[in-house]
Protein backbone atom coordinates (compact mmCIF):
# COMPACT_ATOMS: atom_id res chain seq x y z
CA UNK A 1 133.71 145.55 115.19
CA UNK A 2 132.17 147.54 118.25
CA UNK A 3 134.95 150.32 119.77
CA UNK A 4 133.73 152.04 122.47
CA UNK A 5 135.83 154.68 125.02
CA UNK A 6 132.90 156.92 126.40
CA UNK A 7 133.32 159.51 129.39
CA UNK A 8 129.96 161.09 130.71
CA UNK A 9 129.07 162.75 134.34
CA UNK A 10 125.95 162.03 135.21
CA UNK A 11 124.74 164.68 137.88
CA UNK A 12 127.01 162.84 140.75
CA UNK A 13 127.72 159.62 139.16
CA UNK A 14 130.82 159.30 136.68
CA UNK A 15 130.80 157.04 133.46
CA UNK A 16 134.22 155.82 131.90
CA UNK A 17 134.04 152.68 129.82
CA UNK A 18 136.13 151.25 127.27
CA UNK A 19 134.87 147.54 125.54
CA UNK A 20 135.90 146.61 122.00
CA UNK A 21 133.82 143.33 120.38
CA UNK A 22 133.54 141.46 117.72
CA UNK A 23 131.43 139.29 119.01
CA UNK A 24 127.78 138.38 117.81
CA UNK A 25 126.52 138.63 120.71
CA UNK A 26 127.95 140.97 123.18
CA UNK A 27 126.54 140.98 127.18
CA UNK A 28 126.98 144.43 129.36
CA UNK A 29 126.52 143.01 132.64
CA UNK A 30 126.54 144.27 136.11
CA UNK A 31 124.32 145.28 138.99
CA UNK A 32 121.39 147.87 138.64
CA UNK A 33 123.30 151.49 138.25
CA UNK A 34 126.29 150.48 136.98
CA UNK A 35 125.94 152.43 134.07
CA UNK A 36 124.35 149.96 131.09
CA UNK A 37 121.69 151.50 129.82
CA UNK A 38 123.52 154.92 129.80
CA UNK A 39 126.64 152.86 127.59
CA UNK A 40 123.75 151.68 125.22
CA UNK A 41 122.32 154.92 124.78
CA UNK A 42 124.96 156.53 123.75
CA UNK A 43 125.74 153.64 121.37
CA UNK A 44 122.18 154.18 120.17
CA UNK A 45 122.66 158.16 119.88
CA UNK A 46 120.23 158.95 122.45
CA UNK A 47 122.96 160.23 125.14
CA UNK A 48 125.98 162.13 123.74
CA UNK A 49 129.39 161.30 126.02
CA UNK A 50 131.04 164.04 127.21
CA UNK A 51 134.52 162.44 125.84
CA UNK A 52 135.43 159.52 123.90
CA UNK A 53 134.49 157.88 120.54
CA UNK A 54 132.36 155.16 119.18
CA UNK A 55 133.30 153.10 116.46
CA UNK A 56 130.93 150.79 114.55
CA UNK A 57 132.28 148.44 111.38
CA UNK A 58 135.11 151.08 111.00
CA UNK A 59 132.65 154.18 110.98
CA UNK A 60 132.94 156.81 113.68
CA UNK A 61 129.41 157.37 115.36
CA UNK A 62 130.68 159.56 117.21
CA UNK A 63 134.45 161.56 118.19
CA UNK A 64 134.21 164.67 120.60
CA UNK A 65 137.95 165.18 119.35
CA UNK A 66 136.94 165.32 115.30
CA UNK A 67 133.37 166.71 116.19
CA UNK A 68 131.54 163.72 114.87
CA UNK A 69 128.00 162.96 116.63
CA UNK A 70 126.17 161.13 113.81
CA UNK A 71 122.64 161.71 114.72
CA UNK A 72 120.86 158.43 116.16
CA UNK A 73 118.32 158.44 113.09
CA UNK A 74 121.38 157.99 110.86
CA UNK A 75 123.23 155.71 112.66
CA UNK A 76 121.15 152.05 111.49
CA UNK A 77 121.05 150.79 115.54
CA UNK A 78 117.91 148.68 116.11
CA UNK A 79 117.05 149.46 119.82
CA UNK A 80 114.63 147.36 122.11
CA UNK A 81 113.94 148.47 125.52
CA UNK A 82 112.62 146.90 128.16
CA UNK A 83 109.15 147.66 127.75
CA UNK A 84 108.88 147.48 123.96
CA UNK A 85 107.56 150.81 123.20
CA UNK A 86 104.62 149.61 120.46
CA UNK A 87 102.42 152.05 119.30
CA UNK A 88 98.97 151.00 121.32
CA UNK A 89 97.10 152.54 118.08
CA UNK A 90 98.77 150.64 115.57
CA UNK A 91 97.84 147.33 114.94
CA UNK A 92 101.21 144.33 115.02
CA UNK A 93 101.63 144.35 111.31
CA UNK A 94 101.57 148.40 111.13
CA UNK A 95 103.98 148.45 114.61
CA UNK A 96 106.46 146.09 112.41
CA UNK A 97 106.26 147.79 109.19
CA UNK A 98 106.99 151.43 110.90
CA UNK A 99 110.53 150.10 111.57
CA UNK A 100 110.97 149.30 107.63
CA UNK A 101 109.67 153.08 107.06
CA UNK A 102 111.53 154.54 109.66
CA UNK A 103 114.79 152.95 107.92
CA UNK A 104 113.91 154.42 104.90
CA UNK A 105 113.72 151.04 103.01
CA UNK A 106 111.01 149.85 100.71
CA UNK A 107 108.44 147.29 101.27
CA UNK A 108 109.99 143.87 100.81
CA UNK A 109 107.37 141.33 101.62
CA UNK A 110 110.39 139.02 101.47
CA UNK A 111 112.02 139.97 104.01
CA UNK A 112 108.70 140.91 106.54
CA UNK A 113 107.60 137.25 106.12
CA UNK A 114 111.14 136.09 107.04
CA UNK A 115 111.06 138.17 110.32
CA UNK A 116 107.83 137.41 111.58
CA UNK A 117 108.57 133.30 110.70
CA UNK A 118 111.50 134.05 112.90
CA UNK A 119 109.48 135.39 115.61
CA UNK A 120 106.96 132.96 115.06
CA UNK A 121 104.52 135.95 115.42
CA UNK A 122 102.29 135.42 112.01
CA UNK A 123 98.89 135.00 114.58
CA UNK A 124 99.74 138.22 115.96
CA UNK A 125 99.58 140.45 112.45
CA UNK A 126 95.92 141.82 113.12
CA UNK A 127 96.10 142.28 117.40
CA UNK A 128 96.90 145.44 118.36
CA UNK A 129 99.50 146.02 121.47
CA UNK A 130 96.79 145.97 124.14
CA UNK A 131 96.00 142.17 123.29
CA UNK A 132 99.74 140.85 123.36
CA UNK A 133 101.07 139.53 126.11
CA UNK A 134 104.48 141.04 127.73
CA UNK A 135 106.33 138.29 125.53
CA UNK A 136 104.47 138.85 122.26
CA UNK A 137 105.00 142.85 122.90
CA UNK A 138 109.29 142.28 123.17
CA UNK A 139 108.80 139.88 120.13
CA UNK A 140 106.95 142.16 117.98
CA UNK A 141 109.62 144.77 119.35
CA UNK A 142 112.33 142.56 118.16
CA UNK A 143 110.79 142.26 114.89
CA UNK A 144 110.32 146.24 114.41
CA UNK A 145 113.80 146.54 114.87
CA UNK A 146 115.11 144.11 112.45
CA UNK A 147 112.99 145.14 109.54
CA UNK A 148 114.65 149.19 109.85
CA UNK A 149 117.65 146.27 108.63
CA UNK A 150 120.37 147.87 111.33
CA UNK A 151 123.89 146.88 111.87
CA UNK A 152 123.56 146.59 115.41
CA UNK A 153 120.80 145.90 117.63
CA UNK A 154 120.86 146.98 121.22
CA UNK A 155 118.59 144.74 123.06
CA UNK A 156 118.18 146.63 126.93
CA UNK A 157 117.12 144.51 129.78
CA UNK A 158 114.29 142.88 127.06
CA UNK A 159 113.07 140.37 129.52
CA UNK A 160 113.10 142.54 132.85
CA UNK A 161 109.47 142.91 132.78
CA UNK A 162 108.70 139.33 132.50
CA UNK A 163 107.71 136.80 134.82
CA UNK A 164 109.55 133.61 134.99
CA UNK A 165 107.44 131.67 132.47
CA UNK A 166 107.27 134.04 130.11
CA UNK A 167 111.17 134.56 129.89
CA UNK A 168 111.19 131.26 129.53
CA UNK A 169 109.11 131.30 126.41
CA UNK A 170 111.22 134.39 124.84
CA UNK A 171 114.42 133.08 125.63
CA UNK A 172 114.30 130.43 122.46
CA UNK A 173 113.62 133.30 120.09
CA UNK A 174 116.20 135.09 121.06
CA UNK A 175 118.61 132.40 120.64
CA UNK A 176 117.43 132.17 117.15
CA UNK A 177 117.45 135.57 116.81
CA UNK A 178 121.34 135.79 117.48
CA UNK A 179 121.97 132.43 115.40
CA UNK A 180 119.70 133.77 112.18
CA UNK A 181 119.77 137.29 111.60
CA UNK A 182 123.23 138.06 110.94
CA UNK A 183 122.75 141.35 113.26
CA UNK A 184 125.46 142.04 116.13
CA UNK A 185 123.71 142.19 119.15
CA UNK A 186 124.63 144.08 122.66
CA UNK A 187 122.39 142.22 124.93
CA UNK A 188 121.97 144.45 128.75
CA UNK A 189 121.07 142.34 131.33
CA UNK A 190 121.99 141.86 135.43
CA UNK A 191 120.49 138.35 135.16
CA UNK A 192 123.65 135.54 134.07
CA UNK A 193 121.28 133.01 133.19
CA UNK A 194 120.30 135.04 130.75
CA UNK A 195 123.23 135.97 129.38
CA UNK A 196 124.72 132.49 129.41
CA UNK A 197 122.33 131.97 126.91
CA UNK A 198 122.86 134.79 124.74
CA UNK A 199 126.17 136.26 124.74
CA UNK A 200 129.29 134.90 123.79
CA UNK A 201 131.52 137.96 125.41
CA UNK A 202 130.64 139.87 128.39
CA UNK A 203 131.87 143.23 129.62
CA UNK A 204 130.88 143.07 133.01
CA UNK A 205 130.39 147.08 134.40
CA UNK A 206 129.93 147.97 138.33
CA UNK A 207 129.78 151.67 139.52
CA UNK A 208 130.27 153.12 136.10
CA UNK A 209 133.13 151.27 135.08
CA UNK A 210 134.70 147.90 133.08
CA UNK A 211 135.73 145.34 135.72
CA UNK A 212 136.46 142.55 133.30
CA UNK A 213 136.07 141.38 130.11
CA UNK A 214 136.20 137.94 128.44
CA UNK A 215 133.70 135.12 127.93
CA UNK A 216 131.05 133.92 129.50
CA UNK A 217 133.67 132.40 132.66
CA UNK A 218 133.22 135.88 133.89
CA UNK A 219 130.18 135.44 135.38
CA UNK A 220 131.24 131.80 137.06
CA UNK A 221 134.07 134.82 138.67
CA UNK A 222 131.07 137.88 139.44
CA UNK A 223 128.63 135.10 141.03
CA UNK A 224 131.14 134.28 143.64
CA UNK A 225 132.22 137.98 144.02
CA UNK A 226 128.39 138.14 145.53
CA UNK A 227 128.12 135.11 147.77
CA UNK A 228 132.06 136.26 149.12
């Protein structure tokens, strides 16, 4: 289970959410500025709330009021943003294999073929980031962040930088990513079609804060918030 009651002020803009899941796959949804990316960051360790706690499997991340901030290297979060973030020098194979090192685990060619059979991105092994398109790159992405073997994988706005078709290729993968890996996901996104096909329980945010929460009927109830 997910807990998370985070308070942060952001220059003029004021954050105070509070989601619990259990879900495997959990949506934050809302408009652009609502505050997403700044809730998955400090899931992720990146941003530390100014109040609050997060709660992962039972395990406080972090607790202002017991002075727990695990630091994000210790806290076994996979995190894809939007743009992947490969390294351009590092061929696919090393770009996967640095998220088994950086999780402190030892090569298990096992598990590595399992991944990239997943991903379906064997062909890729040799290319190096420059040669992928903006699909391959989230899918190799995907991939690094499985093998550091988290316990939650916060996937940001993965397919914001994609045209049409080529969410439409991803899309699949990440389906089987949520039905196969066994890995809780928090899936950001402002686009519902995607997240009808991902998530299972949406917290939908808007100006920093929780609106609703429930299943995927929410966004049936946010879509005609927008044409009212």
């Amino acid at each position: 289970m997910l807990v998370v009651q985070v308070e942060k002020q952001l220059g003029e803009f004021s954050l105070n959410v509070s989601f619990t899941s259990e879900s495997s796959a959990t949506a934050l949804f809302g408009p652009s500025g609502a505050g997403k990316t700044s809730v998955v960051n400090m899931i992720a360790g990146l941003l530390e709330p100014d109040h609050g706690r997060i709660v992962l499997n039972g395990e406080a991340l972090f607790d202002n009021t017991a002075r727990i901030n695990v630091p994000a290297a210790r806290r076994r979060i996979g995190y894809v943003f939007q743009e992947g973030r490969l390294f351009p020098h590092l061929s696919v194979k090393h770009n996967l294999d640095y998220g088994r090192w950086m999780g402190g685990h030892a090569a298990d060619p096992t598990a590595f073929a399992r991944i990239v059979e997943l991903l379906a991105i064997g062909h890729l092994l040799d290319r190096r980031p420059g040669k992928l398109s903006g699909g391959e790159r989230q899918r190799v992405a995907v991939g690094r962040a499985l093998l550091m073997r988290p316990r939650l994988l916060l996937l940001d706005e993965p397919l914001a930088s994609l045209d049409a078709a080529r969410k439409r290729d991803i899309l699949p993968f990440l389906e089987r990513l949520r039905d196969a890996a066994q890995v809780p996901i928090v899936y950001v996104s402002h686009d519902a079609a995607e997240v009808r096909r991902i998530a299972s329980r949406v917290v939908r945010l808007d100006e920093g804060r929780v609106t609703a929460t429930g299943d995927i009927g929410l966004l049936d109830a946010a879509q005609a918030d927008m044409l009212a």
